[in-house]
Protein backbone atom coordinates (compact mmCIF):
# COMPACT_ATOMS: atom_id res chain seq x y z
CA UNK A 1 55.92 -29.64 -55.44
CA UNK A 2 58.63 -32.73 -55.75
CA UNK A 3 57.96 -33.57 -51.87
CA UNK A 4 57.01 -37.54 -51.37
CA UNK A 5 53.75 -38.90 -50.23
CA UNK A 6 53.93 -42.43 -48.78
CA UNK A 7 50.78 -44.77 -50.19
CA UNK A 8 50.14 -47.23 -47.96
CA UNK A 9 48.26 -49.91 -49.87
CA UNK A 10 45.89 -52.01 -47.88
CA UNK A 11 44.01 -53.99 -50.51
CA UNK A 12 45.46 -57.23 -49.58
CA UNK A 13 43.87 -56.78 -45.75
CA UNK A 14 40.92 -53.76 -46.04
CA UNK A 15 40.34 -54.82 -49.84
CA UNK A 16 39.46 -58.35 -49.04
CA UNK A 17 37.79 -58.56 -45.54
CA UNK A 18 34.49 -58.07 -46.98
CA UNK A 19 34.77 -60.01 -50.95
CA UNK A 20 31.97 -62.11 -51.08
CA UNK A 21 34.47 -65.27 -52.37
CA UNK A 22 38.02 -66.20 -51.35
CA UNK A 23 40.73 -65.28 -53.37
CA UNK A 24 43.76 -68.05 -53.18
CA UNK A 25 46.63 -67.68 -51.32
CA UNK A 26 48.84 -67.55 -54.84
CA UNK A 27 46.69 -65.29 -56.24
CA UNK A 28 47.14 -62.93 -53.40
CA UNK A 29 50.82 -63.31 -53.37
CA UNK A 30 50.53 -62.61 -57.45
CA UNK A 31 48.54 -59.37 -56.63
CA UNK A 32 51.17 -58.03 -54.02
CA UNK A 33 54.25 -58.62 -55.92
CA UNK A 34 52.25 -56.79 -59.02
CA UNK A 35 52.17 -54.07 -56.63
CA UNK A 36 54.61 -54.03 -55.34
CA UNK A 37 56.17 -54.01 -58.82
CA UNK A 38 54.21 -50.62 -59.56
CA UNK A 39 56.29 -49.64 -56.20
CA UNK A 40 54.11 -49.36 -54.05
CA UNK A 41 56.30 -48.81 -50.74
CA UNK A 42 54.42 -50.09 -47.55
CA UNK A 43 51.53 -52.93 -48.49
CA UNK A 44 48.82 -54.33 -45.84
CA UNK A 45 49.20 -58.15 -46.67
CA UNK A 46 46.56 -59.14 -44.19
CA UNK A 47 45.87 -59.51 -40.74
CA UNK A 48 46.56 -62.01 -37.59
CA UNK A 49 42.67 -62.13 -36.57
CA UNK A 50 41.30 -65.60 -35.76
CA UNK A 51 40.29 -67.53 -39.12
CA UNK A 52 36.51 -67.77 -38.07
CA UNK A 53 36.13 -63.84 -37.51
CA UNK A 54 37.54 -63.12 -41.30
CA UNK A 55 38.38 -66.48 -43.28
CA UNK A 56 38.83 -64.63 -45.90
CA UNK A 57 42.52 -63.38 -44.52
CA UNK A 58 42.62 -67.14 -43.17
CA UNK A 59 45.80 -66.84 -44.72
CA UNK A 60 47.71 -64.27 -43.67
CA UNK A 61 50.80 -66.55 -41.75
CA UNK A 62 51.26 -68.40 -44.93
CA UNK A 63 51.59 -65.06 -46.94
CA UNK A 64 54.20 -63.30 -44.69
CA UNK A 65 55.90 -66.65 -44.78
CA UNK A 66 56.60 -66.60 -48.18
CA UNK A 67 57.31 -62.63 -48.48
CA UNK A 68 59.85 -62.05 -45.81
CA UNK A 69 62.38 -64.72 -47.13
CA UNK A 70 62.72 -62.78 -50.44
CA UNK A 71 64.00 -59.24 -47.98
CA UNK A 72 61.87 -56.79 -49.85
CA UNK A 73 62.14 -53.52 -51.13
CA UNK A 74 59.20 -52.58 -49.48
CA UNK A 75 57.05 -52.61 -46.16
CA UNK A 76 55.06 -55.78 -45.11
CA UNK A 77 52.09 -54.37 -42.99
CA UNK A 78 49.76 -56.83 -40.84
CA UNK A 79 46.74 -55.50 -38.85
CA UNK A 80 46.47 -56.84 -35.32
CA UNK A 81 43.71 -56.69 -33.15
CA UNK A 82 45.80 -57.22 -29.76
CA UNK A 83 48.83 -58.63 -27.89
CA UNK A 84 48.62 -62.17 -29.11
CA UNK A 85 47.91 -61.14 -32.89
CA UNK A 86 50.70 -58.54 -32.46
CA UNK A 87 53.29 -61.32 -31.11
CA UNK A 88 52.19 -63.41 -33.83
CA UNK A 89 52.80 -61.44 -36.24
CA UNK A 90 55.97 -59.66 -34.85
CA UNK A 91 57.68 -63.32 -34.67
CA UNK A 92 56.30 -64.07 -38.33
CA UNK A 93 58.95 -61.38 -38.97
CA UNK A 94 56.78 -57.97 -40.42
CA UNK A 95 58.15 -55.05 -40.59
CA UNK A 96 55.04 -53.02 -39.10
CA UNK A 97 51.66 -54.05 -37.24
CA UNK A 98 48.76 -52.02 -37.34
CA UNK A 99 45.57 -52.00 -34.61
CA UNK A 100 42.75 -50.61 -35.14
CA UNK A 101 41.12 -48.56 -31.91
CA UNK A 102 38.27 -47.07 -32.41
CA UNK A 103 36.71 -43.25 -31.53
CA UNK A 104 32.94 -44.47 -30.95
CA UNK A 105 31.83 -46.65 -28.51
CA UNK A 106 29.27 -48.01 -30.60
CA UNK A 107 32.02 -49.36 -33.11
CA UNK A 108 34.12 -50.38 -30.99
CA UNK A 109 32.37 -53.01 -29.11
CA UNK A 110 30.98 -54.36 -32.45
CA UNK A 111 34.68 -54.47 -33.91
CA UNK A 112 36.75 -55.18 -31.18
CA UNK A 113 34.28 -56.14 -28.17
CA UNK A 114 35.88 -53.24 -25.55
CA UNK A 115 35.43 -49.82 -25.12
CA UNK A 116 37.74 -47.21 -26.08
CA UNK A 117 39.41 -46.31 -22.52
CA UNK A 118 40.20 -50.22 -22.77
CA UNK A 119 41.62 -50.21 -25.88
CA UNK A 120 44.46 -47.75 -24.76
CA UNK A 121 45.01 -49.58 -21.74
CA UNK A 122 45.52 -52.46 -24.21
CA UNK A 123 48.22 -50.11 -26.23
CA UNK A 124 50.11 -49.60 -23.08
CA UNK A 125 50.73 -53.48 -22.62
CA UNK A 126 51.44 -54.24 -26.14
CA UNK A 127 54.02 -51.32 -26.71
CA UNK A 128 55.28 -52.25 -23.45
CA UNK A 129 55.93 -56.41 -24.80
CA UNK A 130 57.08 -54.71 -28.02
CA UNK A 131 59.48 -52.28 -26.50
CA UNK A 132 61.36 -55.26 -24.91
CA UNK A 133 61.98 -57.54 -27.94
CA UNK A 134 65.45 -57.07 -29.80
CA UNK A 135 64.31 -55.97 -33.24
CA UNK A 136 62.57 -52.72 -33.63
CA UNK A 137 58.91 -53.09 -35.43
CA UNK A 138 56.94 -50.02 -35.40
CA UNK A 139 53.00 -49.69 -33.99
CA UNK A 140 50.64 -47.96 -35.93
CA UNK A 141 47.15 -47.23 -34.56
CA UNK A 142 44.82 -46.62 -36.69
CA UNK A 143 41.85 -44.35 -35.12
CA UNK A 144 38.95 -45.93 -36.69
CA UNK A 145 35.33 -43.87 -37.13
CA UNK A 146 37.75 -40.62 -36.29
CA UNK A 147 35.08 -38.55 -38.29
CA UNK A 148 31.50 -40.36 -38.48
CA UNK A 149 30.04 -43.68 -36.92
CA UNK A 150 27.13 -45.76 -38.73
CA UNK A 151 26.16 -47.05 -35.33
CA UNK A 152 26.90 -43.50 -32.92
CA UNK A 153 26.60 -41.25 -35.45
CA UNK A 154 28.36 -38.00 -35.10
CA UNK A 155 31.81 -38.20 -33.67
CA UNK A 156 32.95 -35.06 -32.39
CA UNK A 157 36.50 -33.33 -33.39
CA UNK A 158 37.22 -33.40 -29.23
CA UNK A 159 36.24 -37.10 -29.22
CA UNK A 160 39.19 -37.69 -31.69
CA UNK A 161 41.38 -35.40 -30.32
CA UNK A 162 41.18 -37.64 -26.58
CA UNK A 163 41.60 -40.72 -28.01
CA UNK A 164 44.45 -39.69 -30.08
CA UNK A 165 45.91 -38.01 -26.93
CA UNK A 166 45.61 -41.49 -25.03
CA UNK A 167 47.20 -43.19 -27.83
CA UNK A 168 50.09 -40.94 -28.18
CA UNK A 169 50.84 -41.14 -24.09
CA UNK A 170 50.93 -45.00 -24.68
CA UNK A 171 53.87 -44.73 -26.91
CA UNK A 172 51.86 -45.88 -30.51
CA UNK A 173 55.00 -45.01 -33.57
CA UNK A 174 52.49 -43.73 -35.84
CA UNK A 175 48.30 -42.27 -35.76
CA UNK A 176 46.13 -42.85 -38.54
CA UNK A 177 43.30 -40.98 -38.40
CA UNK A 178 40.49 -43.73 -40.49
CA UNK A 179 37.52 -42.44 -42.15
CA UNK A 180 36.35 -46.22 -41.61
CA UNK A 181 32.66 -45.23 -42.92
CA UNK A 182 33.39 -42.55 -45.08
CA UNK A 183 31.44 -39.91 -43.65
CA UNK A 184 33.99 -37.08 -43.46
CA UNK A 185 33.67 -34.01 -45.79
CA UNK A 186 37.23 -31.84 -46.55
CA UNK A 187 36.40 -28.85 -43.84
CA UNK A 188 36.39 -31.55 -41.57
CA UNK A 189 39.40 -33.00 -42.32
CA UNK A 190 41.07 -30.19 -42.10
CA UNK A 191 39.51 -29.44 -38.63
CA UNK A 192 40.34 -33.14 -36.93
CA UNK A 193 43.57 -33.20 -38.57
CA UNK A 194 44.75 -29.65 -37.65
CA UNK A 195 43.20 -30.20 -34.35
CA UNK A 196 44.48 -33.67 -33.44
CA UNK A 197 48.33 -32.44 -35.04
CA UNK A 198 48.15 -29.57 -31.94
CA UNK A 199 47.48 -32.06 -29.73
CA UNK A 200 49.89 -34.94 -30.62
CA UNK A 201 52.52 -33.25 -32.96
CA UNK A 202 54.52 -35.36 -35.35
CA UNK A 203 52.65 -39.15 -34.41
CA UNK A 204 50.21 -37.95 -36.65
CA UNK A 205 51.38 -39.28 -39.49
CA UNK A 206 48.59 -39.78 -42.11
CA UNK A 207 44.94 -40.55 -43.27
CA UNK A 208 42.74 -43.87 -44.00
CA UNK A 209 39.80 -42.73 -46.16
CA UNK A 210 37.19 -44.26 -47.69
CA UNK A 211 34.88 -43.50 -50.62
CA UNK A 212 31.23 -44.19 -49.44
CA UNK A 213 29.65 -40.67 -49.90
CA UNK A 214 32.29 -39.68 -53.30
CA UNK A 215 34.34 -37.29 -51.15
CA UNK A 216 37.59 -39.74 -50.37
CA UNK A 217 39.87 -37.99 -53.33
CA UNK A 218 38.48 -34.23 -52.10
CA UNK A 219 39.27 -35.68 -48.93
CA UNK A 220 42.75 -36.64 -49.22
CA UNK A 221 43.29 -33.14 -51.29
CA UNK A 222 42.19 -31.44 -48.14
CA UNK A 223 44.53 -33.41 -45.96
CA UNK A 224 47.54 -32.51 -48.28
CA UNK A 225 46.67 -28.79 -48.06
CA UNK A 226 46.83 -29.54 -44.03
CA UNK A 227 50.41 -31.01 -44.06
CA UNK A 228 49.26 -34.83 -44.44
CA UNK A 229 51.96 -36.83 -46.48
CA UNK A 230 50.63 -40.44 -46.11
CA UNK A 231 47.67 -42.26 -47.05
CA UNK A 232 45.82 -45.81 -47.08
CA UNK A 233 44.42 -46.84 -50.10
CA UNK A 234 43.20 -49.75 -52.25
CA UNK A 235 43.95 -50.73 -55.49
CA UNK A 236 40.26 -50.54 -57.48
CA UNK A 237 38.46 -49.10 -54.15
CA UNK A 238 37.42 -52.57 -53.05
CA UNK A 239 37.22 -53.17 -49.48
CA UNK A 240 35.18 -51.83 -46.28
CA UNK A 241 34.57 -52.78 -42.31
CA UNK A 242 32.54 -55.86 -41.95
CA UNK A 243 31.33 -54.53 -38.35
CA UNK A 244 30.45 -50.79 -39.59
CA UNK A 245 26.85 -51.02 -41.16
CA UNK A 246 26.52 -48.93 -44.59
CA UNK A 247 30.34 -48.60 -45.50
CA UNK A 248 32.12 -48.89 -48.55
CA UNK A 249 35.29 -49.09 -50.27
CA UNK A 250 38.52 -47.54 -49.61
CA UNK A 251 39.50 -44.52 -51.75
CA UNK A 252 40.63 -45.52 -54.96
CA UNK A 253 44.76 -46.07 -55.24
CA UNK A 254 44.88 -45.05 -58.92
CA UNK A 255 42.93 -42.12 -58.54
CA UNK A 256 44.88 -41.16 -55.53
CA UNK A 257 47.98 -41.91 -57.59
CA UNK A 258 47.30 -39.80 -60.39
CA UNK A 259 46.13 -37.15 -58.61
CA UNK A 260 49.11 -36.52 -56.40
CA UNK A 261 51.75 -37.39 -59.29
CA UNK A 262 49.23 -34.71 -61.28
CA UNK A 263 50.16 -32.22 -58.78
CA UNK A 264 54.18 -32.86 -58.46
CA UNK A 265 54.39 -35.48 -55.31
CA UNK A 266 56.24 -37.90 -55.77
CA UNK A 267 54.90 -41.15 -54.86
CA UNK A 268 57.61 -43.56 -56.47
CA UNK A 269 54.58 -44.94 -58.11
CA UNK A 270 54.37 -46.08 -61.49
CA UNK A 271 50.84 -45.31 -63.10
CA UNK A 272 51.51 -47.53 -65.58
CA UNK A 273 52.12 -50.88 -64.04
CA UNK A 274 50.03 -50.39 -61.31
CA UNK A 275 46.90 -50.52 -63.51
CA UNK A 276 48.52 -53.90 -64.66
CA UNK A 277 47.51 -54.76 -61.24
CA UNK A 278 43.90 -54.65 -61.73
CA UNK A 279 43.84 -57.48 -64.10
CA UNK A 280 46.08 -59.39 -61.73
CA UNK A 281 43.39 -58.63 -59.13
CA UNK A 282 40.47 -59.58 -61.30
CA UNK A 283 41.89 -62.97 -62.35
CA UNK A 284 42.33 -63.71 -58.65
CA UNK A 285 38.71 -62.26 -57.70
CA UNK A 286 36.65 -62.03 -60.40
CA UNK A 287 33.52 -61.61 -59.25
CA UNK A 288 34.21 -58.32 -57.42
CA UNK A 289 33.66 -55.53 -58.51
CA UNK A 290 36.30 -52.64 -59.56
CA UNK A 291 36.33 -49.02 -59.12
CA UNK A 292 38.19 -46.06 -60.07
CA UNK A 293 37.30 -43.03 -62.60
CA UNK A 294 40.83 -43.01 -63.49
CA UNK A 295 41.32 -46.90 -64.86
CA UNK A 296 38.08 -46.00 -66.70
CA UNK A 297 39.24 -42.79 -68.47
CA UNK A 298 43.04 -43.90 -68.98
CA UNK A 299 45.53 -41.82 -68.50
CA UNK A 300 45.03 -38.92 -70.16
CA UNK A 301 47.86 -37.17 -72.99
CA UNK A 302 48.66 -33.92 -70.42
CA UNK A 303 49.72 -36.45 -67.55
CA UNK A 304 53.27 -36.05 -66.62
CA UNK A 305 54.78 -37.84 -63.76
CA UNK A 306 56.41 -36.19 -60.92
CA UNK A 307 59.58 -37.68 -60.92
């Protein structure tokens, strides 16, 4: 196929939000230039949310502080939760913020303590303060529970669709539509994505899936058969909302990896040194626990790499 898929990999942020200890701020910088080695091109290095609402990303100033001096190869992604985070972390000099709004009501006032409708109101202010500083960093909203809530339960392909809609009028760079409790099953990926692409057109741009029910891999396959050429992912499927009862990790980077270098994208990726990564990760966090079917098997003697 030779075309390119863009991983984004979120480890750094999704991965750690929910570890049970604290990994060090130079063990986190280790991990991100190890993957950033493997070349990985965007990475989610953590987020500008108060220190008491996740300590474990307590960090996150310190970290961009020390990547941006050493003008990277690669994007450094911080999640914000709203206009002060986002000024934060625009002035800490990142190359892209993330939000995340969510679809559900129910999720969205345990995650972010305002309703939906609010949260786009919210997107209008911050893209208007962003629109009027001198250096261009893009917005990406990430449309959390886009395909199943833990707390609402089913979220209808409509529900998406509006939200989408309202984000796109308030002048967001970039959707991701996020799997946040990994619910979603590949016909319905198909459906929200198509769906949500006829509604929005091109600020679709890609997919944040997670693994709870098995399906994330079958679900990024069925975004790639839709058009989808991005993904979130995390490096040994750690990770998983602390305000979304019942989910689990994100799908699996190395199985994502080798399944689209399998099938001839190219994802600038090497297979090799990223699974290097893992035992940076686990010297960093090693009472966590590591996923992946891939890092288990090895890579097998048919692989060949796409580029």
């Amino acid at each position: 196929m030779k075309e390119r898929v863009t991983i984004c990999e979120v480890g750094p942020r999704d991965g750690l939000q929910i570890a049970k200890t604290r990994m060090t701020t130079d063990d986190k910088i280790a991990w991100i230039q190890s993957l950033a080695a493997a070349g990985i091109p965007e990475i989610e290095v953590g987020s500008f949310v108060p220190p008491r609402v996740i300590p474990q990303l307590a960090d996150t100033a310190e970290i961009v502080s020390r990547l941006v001096p050493t003008n990277p190869q690669w994007t450094i992604q911080v999640l914000a939760p709203n206009l002060r985070g986002v000024q934060n972390a625009y002035n800490a000099g990142v190359d892209k913020i993330a939000i995340p709004v969510s679809v559900s009501e129910g999720h969205s006032m345990a995650n972010l303590n305002r309703k939906p409708a609010q949260s786009i109101e919210m997107m209008r202010e911050i893209m208007a303060w962003l629109k009027a500083q001198p250096r261009k960093v893009p917005l990406i909203a990430g449309a959390s529970t886009a395909f199943g809530c833990s707390i609402d339960g089913v979220v209808t392909t409509a529900q998406t669709v509006a939200l989408c809609k309202g984000l796109a009028d308030a002048g967001v760079d970039e959707i991701m539509l996020a799997d946040t409790v990994g619910y979603a099953h590949p016909a319905q990926v198909k459906e929200v994505v198509l769906a949500t692409r006829a509604e929005i057109g091109p600020v679709l741009h890609g997919l944040h899936l997670h693994d709870t029910c098995g399906l994330g891999v079958a679900n990024a396959l069925a975004g790639l058969e839709v058009g989808i050429r991005a993904f979130d992912s995390c490096l040994a499927g750690l990770g998983g909302c602390p305000y979304a009862p019942g989910a689990s990790g994100n799908v699996v980077t190395e199985d994502l990896v080798f399944m689209l270098e399998s099938m001839g994208f190219d994802t600038g990726i090497d297979l090799d040194v990223l699974l290097a990564s893992r035992a940076v990760l686990h010297a960093g966090l090693p009472g966590e626990a590591m996923h992946g079917q891939m890092p288990k098997a090895g890579l097998p003697p048919t692989f060949r790499r796409a580029a």
